[in-house]
Every structure is written in C-alpha cells, then in structure tokens.
C-alpha atoms as a PDB file:
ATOM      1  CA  UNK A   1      18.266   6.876  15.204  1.00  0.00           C
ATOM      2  CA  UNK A   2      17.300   7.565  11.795  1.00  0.00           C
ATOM      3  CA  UNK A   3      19.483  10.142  10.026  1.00  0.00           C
ATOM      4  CA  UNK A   4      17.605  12.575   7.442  1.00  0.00           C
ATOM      5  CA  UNK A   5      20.227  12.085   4.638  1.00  0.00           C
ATOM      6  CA  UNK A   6      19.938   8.365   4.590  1.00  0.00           C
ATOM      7  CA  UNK A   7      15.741   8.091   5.117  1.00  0.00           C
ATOM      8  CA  UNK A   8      14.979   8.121   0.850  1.00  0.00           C
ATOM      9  CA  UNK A   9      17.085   5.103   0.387  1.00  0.00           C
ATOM     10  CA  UNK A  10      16.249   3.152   4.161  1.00  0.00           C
ATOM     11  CA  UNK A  11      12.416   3.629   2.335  1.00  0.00           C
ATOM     12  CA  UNK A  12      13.193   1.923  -1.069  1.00  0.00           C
ATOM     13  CA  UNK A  13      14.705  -0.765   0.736  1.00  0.00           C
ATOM     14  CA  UNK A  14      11.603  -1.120   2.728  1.00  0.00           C
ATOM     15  CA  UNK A  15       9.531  -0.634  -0.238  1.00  0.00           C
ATOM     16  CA  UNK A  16      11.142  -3.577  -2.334  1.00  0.00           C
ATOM     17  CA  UNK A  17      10.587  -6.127   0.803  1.00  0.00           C
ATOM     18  CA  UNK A  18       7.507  -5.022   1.273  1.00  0.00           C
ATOM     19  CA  UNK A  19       6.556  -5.469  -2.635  1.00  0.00           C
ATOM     20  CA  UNK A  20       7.846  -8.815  -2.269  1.00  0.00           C
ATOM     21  CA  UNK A  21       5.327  -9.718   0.784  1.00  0.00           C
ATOM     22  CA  UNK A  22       2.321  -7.772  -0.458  1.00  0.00           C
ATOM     23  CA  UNK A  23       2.652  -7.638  -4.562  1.00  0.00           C
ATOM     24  CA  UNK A  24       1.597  -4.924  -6.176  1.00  0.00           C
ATOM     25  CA  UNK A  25       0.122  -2.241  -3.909  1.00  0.00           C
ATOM     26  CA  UNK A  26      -2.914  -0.221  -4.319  1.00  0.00           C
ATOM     27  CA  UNK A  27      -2.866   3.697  -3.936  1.00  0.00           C
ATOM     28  CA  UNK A  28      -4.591   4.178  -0.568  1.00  0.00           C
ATOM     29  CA  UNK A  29      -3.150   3.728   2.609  1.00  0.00           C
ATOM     30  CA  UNK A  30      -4.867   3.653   5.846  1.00  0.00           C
ATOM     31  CA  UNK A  31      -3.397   4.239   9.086  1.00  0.00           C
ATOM     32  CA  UNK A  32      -5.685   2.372  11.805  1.00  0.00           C
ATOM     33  CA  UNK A  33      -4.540   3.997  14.853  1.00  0.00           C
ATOM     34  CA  UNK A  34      -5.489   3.417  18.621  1.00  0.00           C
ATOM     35  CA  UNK A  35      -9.219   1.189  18.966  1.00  0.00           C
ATOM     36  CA  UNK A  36      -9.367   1.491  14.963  1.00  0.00           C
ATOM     37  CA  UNK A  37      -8.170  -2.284  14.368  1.00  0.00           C
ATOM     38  CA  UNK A  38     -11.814  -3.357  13.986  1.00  0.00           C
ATOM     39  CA  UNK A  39     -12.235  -1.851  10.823  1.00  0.00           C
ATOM     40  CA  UNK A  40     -10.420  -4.206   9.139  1.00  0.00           C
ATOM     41  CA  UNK A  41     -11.544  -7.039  10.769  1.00  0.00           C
ATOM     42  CA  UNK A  42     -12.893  -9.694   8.729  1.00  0.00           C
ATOM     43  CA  UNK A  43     -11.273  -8.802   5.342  1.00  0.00           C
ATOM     44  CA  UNK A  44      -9.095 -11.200   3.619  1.00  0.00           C
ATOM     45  CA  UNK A  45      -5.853 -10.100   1.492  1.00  0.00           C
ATOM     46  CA  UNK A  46      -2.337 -10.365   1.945  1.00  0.00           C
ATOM     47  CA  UNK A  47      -0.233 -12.015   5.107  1.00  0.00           C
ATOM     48  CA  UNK A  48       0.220  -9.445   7.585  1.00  0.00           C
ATOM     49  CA  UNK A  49       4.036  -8.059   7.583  1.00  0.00           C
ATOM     50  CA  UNK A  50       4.996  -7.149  11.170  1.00  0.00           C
ATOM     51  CA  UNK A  51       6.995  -3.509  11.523  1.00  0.00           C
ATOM     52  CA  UNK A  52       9.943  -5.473  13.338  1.00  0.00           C
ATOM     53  CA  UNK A  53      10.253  -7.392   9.951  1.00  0.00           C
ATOM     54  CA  UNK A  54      10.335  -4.153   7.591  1.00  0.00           C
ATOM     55  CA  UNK A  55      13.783  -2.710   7.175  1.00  0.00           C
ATOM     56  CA  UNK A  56      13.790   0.737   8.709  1.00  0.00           C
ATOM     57  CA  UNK A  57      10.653   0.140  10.910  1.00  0.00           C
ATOM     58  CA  UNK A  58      10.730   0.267  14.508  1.00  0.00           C
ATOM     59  CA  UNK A  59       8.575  -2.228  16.500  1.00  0.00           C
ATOM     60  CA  UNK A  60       4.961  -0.713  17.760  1.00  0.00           C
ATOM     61  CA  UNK A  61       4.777  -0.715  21.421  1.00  0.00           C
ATOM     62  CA  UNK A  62       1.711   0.424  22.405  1.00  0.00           C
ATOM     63  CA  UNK A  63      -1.562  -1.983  23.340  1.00  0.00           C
ATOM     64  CA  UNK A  64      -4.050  -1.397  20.639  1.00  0.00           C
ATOM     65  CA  UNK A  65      -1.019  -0.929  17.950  1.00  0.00           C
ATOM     66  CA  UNK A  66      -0.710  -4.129  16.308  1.00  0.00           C
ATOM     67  CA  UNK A  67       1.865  -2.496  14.086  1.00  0.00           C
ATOM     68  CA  UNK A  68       1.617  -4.684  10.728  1.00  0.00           C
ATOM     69  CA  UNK A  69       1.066  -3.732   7.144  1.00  0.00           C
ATOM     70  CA  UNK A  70      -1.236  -5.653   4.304  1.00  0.00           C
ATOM     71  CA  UNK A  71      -3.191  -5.161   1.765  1.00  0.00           C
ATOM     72  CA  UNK A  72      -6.963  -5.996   1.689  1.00  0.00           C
ATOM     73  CA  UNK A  73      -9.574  -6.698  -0.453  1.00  0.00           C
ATOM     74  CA  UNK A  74     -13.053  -4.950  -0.057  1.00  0.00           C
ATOM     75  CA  UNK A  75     -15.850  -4.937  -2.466  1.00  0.00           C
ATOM     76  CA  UNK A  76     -14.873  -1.451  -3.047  1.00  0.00           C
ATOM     77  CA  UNK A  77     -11.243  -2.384  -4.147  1.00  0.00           C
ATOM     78  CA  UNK A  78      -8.079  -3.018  -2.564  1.00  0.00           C
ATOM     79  CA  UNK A  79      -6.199  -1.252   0.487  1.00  0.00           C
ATOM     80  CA  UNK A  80      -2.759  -1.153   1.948  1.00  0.00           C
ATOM     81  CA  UNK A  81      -3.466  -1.146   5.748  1.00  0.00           C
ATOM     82  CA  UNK A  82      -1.693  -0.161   8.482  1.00  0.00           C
ATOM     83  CA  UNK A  83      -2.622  -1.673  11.737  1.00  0.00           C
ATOM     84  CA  UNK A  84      -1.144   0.801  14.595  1.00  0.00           C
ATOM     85  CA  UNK A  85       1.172   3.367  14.191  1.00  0.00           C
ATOM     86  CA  UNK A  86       4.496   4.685  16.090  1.00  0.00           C
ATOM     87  CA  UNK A  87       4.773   7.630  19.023  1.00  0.00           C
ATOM     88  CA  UNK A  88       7.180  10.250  19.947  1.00  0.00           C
ATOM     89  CA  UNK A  89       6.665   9.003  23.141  1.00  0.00           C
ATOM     90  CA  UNK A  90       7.984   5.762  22.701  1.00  0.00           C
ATOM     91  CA  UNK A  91      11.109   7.356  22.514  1.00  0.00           C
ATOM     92  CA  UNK A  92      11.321   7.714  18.471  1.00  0.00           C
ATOM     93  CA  UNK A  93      12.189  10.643  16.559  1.00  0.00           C
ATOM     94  CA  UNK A  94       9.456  12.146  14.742  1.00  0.00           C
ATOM     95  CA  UNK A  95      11.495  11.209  11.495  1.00  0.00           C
ATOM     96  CA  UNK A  96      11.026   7.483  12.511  1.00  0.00           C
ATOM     97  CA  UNK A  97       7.610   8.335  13.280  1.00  0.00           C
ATOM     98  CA  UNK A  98       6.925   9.262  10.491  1.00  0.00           C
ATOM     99  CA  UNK A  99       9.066   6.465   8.556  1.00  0.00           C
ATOM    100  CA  UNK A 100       6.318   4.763   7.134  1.00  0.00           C
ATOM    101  CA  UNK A 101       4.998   7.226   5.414  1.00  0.00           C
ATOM    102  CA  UNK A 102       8.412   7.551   3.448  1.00  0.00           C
ATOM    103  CA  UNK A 103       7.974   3.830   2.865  1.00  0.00           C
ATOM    104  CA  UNK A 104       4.198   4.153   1.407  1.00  0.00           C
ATOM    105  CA  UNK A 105       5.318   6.826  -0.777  1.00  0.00           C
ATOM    106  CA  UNK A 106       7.981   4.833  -2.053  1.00  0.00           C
ATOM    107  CA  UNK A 107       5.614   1.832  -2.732  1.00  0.00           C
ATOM    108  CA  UNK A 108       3.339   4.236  -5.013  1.00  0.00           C
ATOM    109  CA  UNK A 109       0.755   5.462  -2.698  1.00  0.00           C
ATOM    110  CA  UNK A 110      -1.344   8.710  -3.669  1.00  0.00           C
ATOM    111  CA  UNK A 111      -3.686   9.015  -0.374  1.00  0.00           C
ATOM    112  CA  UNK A 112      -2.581   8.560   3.291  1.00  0.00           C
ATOM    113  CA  UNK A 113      -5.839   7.888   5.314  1.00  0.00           C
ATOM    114  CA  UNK A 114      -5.393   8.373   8.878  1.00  0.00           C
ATOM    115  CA  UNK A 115      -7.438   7.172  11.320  1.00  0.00           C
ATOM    116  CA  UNK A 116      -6.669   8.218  15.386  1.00  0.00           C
ATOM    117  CA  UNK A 117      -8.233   8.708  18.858  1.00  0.00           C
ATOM    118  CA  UNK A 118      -7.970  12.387  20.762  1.00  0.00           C
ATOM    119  CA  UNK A 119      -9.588  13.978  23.795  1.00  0.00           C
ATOM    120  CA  UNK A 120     -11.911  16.611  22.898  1.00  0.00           C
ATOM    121  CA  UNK A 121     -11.222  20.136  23.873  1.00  0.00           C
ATOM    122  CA  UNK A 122     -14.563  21.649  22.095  1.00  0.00           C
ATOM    123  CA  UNK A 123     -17.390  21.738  24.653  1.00  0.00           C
ATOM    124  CA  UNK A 124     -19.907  20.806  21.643  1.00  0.00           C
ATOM    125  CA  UNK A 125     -18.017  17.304  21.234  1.00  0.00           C
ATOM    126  CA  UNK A 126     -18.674  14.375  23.594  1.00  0.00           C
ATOM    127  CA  UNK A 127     -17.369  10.644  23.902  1.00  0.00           C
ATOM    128  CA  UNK A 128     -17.846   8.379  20.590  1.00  0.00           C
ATOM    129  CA  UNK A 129     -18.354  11.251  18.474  1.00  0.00           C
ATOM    130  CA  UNK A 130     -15.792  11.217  15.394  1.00  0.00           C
ATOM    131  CA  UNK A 131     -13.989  14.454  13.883  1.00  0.00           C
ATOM    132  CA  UNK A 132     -12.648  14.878  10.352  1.00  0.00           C
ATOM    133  CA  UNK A 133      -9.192  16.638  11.103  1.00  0.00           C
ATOM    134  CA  UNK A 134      -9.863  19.713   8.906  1.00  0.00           C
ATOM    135  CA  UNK A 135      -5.835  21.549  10.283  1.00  0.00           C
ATOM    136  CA  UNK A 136      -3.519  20.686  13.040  1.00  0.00           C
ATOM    137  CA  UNK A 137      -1.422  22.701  15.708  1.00  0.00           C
ATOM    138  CA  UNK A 138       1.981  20.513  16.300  1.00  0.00           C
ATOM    139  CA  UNK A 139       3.314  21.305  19.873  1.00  0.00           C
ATOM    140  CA  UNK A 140       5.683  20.012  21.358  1.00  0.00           C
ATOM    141  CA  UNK A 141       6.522  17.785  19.025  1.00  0.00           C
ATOM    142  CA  UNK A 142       9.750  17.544  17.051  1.00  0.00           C
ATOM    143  CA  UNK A 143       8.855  18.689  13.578  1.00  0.00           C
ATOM    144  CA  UNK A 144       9.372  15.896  11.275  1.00  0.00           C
ATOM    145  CA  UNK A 145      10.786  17.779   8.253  1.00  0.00           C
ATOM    146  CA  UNK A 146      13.875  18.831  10.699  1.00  0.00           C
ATOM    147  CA  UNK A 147      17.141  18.225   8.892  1.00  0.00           C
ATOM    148  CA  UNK A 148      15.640  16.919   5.925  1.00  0.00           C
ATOM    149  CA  UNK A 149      17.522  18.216   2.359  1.00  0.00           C
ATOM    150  CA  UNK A 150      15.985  20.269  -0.261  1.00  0.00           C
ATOM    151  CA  UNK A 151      15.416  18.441  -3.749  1.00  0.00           C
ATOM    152  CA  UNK A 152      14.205  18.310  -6.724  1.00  0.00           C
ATOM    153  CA  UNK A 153       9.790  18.446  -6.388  1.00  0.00           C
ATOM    154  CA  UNK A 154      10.541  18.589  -2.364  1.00  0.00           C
ATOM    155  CA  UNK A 155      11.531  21.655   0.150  1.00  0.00           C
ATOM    156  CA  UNK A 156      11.085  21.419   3.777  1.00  0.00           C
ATOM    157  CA  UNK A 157       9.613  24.576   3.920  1.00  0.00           C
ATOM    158  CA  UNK A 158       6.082  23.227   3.279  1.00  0.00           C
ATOM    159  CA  UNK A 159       3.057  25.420   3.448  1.00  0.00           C
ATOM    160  CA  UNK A 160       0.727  24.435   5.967  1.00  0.00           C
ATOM    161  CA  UNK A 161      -2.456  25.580   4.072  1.00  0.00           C
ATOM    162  CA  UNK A 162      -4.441  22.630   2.780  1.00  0.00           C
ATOM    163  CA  UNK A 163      -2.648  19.986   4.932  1.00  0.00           C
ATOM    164  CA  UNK A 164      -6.248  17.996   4.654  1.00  0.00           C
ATOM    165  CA  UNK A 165      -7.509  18.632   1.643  1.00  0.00           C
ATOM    166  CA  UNK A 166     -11.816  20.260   1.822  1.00  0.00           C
ATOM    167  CA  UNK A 167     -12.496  17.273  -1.025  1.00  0.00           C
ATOM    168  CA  UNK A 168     -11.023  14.445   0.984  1.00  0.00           C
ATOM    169  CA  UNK A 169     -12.695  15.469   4.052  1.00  0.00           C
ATOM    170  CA  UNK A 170     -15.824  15.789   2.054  1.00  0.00           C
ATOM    171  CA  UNK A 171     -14.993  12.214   0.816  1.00  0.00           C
ATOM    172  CA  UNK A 172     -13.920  10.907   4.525  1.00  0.00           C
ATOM    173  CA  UNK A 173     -17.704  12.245   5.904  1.00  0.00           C
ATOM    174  CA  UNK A 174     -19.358  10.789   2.729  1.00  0.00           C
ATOM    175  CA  UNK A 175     -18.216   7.478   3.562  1.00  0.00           C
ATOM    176  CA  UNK A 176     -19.814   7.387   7.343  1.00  0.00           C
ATOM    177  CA  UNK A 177     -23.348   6.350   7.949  1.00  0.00           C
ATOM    178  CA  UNK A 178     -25.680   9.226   7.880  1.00  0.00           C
ATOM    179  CA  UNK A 179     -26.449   8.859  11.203  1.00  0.00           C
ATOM    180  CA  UNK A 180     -22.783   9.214  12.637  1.00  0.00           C
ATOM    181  CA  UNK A 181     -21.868  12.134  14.902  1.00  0.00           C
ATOM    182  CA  UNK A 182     -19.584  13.834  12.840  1.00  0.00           C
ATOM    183  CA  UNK A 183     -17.772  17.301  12.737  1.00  0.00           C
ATOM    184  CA  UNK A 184     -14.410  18.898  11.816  1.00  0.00           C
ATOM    185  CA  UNK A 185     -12.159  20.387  13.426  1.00  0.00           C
ATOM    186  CA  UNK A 186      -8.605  21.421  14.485  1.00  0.00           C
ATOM    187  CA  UNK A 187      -6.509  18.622  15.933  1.00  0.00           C
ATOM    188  CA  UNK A 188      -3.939  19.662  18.806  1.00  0.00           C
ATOM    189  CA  UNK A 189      -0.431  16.962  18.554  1.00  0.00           C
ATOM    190  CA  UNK A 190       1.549  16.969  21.136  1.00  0.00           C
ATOM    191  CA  UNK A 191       4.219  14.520  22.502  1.00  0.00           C
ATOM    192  CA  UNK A 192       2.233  12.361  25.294  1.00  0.00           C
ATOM    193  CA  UNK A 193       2.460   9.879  26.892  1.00  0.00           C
ATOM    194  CA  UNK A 194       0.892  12.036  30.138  1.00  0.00           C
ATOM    195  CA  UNK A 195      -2.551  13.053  29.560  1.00  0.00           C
ATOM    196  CA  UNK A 196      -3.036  16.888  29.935  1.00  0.00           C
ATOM    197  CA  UNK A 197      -3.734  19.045  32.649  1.00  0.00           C
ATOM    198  CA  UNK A 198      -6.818  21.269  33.158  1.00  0.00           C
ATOM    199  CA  UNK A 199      -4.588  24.022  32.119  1.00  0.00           C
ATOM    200  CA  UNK A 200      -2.401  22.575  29.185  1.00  0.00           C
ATOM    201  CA  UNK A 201      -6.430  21.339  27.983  1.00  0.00           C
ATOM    202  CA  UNK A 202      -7.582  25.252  28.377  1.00  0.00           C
ATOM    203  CA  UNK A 203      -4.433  26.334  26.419  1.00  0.00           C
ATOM    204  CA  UNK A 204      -5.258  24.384  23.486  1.00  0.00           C
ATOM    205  CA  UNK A 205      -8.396  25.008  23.403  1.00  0.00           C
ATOM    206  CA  UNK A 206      -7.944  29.330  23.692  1.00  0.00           C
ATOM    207  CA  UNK A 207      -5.163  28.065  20.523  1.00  0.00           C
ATOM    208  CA  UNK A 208      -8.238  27.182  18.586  1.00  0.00           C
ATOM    209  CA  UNK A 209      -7.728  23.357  18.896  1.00  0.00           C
ATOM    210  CA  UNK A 210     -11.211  21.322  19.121  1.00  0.00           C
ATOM    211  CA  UNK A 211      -9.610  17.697  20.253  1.00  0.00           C
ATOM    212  CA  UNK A 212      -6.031  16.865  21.246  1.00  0.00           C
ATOM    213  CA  UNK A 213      -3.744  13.249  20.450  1.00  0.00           C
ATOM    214  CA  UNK A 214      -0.620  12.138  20.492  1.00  0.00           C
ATOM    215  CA  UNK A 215      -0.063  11.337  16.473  1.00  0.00           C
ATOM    216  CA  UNK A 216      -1.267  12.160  13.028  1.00  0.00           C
ATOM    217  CA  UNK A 217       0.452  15.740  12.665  1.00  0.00           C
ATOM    218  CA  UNK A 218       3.933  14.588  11.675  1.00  0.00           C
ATOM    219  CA  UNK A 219       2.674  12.031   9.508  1.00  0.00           C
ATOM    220  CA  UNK A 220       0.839  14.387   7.598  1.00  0.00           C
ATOM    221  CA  UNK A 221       3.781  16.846   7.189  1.00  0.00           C
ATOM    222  CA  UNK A 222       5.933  13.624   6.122  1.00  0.00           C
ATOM    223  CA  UNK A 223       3.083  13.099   3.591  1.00  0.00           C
ATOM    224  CA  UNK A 224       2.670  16.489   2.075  1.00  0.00           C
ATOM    225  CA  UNK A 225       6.453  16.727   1.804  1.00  0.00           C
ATOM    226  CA  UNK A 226       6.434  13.396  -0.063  1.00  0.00           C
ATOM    227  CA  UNK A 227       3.648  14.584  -2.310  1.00  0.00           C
ATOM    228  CA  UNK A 228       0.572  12.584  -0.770  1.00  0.00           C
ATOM    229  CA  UNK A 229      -2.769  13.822  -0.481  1.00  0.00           C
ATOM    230  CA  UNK A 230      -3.673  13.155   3.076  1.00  0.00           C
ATOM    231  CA  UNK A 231      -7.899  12.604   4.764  1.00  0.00           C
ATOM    232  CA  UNK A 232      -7.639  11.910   8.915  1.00  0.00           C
ATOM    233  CA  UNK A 233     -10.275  11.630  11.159  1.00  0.00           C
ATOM    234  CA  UNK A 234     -10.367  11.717  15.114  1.00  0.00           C
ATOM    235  CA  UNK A 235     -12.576   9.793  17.504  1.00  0.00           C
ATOM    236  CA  UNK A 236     -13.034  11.753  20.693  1.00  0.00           C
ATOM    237  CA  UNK A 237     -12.241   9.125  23.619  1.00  0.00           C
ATOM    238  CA  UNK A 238     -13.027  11.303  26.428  1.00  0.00           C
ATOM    239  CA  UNK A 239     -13.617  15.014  27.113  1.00  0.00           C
ATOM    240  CA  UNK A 240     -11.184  16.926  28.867  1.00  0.00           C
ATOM    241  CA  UNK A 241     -13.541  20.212  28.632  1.00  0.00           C
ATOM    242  CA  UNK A 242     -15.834  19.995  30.275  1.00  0.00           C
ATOM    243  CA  UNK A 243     -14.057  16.637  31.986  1.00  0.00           C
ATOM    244  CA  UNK A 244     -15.358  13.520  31.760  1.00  0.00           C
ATOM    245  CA  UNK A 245     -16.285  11.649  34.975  1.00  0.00           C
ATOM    246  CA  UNK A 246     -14.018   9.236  35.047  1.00  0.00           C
ATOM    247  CA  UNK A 247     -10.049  10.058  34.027  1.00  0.00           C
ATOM    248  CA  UNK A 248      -8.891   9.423  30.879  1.00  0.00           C
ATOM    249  CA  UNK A 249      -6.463   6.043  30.436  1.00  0.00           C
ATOM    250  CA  UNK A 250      -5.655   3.752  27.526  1.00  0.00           C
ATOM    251  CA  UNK A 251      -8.423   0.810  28.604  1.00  0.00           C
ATOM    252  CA  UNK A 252     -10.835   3.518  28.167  1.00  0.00           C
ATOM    253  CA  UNK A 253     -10.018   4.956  24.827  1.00  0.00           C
ATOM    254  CA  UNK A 254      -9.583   1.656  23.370  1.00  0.00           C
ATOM    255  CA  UNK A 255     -13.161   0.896  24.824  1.00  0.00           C
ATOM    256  CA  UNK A 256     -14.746   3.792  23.209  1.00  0.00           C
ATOM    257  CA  UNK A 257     -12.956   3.649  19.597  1.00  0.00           C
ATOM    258  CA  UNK A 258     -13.737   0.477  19.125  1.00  0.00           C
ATOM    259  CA  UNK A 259     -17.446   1.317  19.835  1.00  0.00           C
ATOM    260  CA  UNK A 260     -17.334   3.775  17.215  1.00  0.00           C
ATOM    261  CA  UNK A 261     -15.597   1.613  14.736  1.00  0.00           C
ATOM    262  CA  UNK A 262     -17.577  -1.528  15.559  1.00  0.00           C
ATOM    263  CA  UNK A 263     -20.774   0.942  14.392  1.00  0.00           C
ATOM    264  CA  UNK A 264     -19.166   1.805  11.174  1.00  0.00           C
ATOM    265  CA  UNK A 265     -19.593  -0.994   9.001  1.00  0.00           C
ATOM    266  CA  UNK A 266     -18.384  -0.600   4.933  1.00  0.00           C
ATOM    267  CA  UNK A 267     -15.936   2.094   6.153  1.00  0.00           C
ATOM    268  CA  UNK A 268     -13.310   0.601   4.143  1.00  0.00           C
ATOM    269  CA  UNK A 269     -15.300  -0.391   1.157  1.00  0.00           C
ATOM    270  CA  UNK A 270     -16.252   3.335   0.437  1.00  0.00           C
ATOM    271  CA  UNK A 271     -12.964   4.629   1.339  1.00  0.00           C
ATOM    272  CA  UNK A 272     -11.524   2.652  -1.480  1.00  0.00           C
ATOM    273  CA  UNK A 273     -14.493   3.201  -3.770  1.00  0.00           C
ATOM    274  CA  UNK A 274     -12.767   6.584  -4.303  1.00  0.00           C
ATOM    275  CA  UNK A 275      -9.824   5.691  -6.136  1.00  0.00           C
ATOM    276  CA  UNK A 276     -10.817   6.949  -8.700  1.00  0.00           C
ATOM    277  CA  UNK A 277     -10.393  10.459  -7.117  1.00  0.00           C
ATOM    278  CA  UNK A 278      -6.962   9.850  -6.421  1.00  0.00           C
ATOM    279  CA  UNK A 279      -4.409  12.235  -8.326  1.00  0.00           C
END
C-alpha cells in the first residue's frame, strides 16, 4: 500500500519515466473514465504507456479501463490522456487512487479534466444525458488527503468551496455541441462496486446529490491539494430515480457512454483550445 510520507517522491519517479516515454508534456490532462475511450479514438501522438509499466501505478482492472497514459495531438493542441482510471473498489486506497494525479502534477500539469459515468438520482435527468460536476458529496469513501503532511503551498485541510471551478465548467459546456443534453449538478462518490439500493439512491438524493459514481471525488481533492484546477463531467448511464427498466450493470453503462461520446465529435480539440486559460 502506498504510504503518505513516501507518495511526493514515488510521483517524481513516475514523472521522469514517464517524460522519457511521452517527452515534454502539455498542461491538460484528461481522465477518460468508464465508456469515455472513444474520445480519443483516432488521434495520433505518443506510444501508449500502460499503468503496470509506471512506477507507483497499480494495474486498471476494470473492462472499459484501458488504464494507459499518452499524449495526443488534436488540431486544437496537444493532450496528456488518460485512458481508464483506478477504484476503491478494486481494493486500492484512495491515496493510490488518486496516485496519478500526484504523478500529473509532478509532470507540470495545470488542468485535470475528468471525464466519468454515474446513475442519475435527479428525476429531470435521463439515460445519455451528460452533467458538468458543479460539487461532490464523498461517502463512504476513504478521504484521499488522510495522513498526508502539511508543507510548504499544501495543507490537508483543503476548502471544499470551488472544487470545480464556475469558468471551467463554463469552458467544459462550451466545448459540447449545442445540441447536447447538458446540466450541472452535484455528484454523489461512494465506494462501489454494488450498485445502490432504492433507499441508499433516495438518501443521496434528500443529500442534494443529482447523479451518483464510483470515482472522480478523490481525484479532485488529490488535485486541489496539489494545486490543479480541476473541470469533470458525468454521463448518466441509467436512472436509479425514477428506475430504469432494466437494472443497471457494467455492459450497459459502457453501452450508453459510448453513445454519448461517439456523438461528441471535436471534444478534445476544444478542450485543448483552452490552454490558453490555463493558470
């Protein structure tokens, strides 16, 4: 397990073989989570680096994770890309979770874009519809920042206003297709891998929580720790209120992200057309 006093310097190692592999790295990241790999099909750039190659990393094992990094090259500039991501679930601490975020940081990267699937919890949403994460509730979930030293620019004891910044998630909705169902919204983390019950979905929901997944939060408490500006954005898989007709399962959000995706074409071009807005 990954100890908190040893994570800074397990990410500079990571960072120089990764430097070596990719060359100089641009300053967005994206995080394609589950059904998001299509985005970057097509797109040429670096040799993928597999997560069981990085120093640090642990290997993705989830379908629909391909867990690999590389940069590519849009007409809108350059990206470092992360194809699938890592779960509490898969028995990981939200530390190594949240690992390569340390490592992006350490590479130079100024914007963490995060990309995810969720069941939606607000009546209003329905299957295929996409949600810029706007806050987050973390339950359940070990908090990544748990043991972690104070230092010099970085506390812990982060503030959770602002997590997701109102610019980038203007930014994130100006780069969809103006025909996209889009809103924001709270996302609800918890630990998975068990889908929720009609109650635990209620209980969310009454804690103000519009969609629900099993990622993204502890990332983006690794990142604002770190100093990153951090943009996510949910696709709702499957409604849990009111229920969809059939249950929820992994073939089926896979099916209906990559749907979504497949229908946003120049996502990744726009997304890095923004540099410029990067601090």
């Amino acid at each position: 397990m990954l100890n908190p006093g040893e994570v800074s310097c397990k990410a500079e190692e990571a960072a120089r073989f990764l430097k070596s592999a990719l060359g100089s790295v641009p300053p967005i990241a994206v995080v394609l989570g589950s059904g998001w790999d299509v985005l970057a099909d097509g797109y040429a750039g670096s040799e993928a680096v597999d997560f069981e190659s990085i120093p640090g990393f642990a290997a993705a094992g989830v379908r629909g994770h391909g867990g690999s990094v590389r940069v590519v090259d849009t007409d809108g500039g350059r990206l470092l890309v992360q194809e699938g991501r890592l779960h509490c679930y898969e028995g990981l601490s939200a530390l190594e979770v949240s690992f390569p975020v340390w490592v992006m940081s350490a590479l130079g990267v100024k914007l963490l874009v995060m990309f995810s699937a969720a069941g939606g919890l607000n009546p209003a949403f329905i299957p295929g519809d996409l949600m810029i994460i706007a806050d987050h509730v973390l339950l359940l979930v070990p908090n990544p920042l748990t043991g972690l030293p104070e230092s010099p620019g970085r506390t812990p004891f982060v503030h959770g206003k602002d997590i997701y910044p109102a610019r980038w998630q203007d930014a994130l909705k100006e780069c969809l297709p103006a025909e996209a169902r889009c809103e924001r919204g709270v996302y609800a983390c918890v630990s998975g891998p068990s889908y929720e019950t009609p109650a635990e979905a209620l209980m969310l929901r009454l804690f103000g929580a519009d969609a629900v997944g099993m990622s993204t939060a502890p990332e983006a408490l690794a990142a604002r720790y770190l100093g990153l500006e951090v943009a996510a954005m949910a696709c709702i898989s499957n409604s849990l209120i009111p229920p969809s007709g059939a249950p929820p399962s992994h073939e089926l959000v896979l099916k209906v992200v990559r749907g979504v995706a497949a229908g946003l074409p120049g996502m990744l071009e726009r997304l890095a057309a923004r540099a410029d807005m990067v601090t």
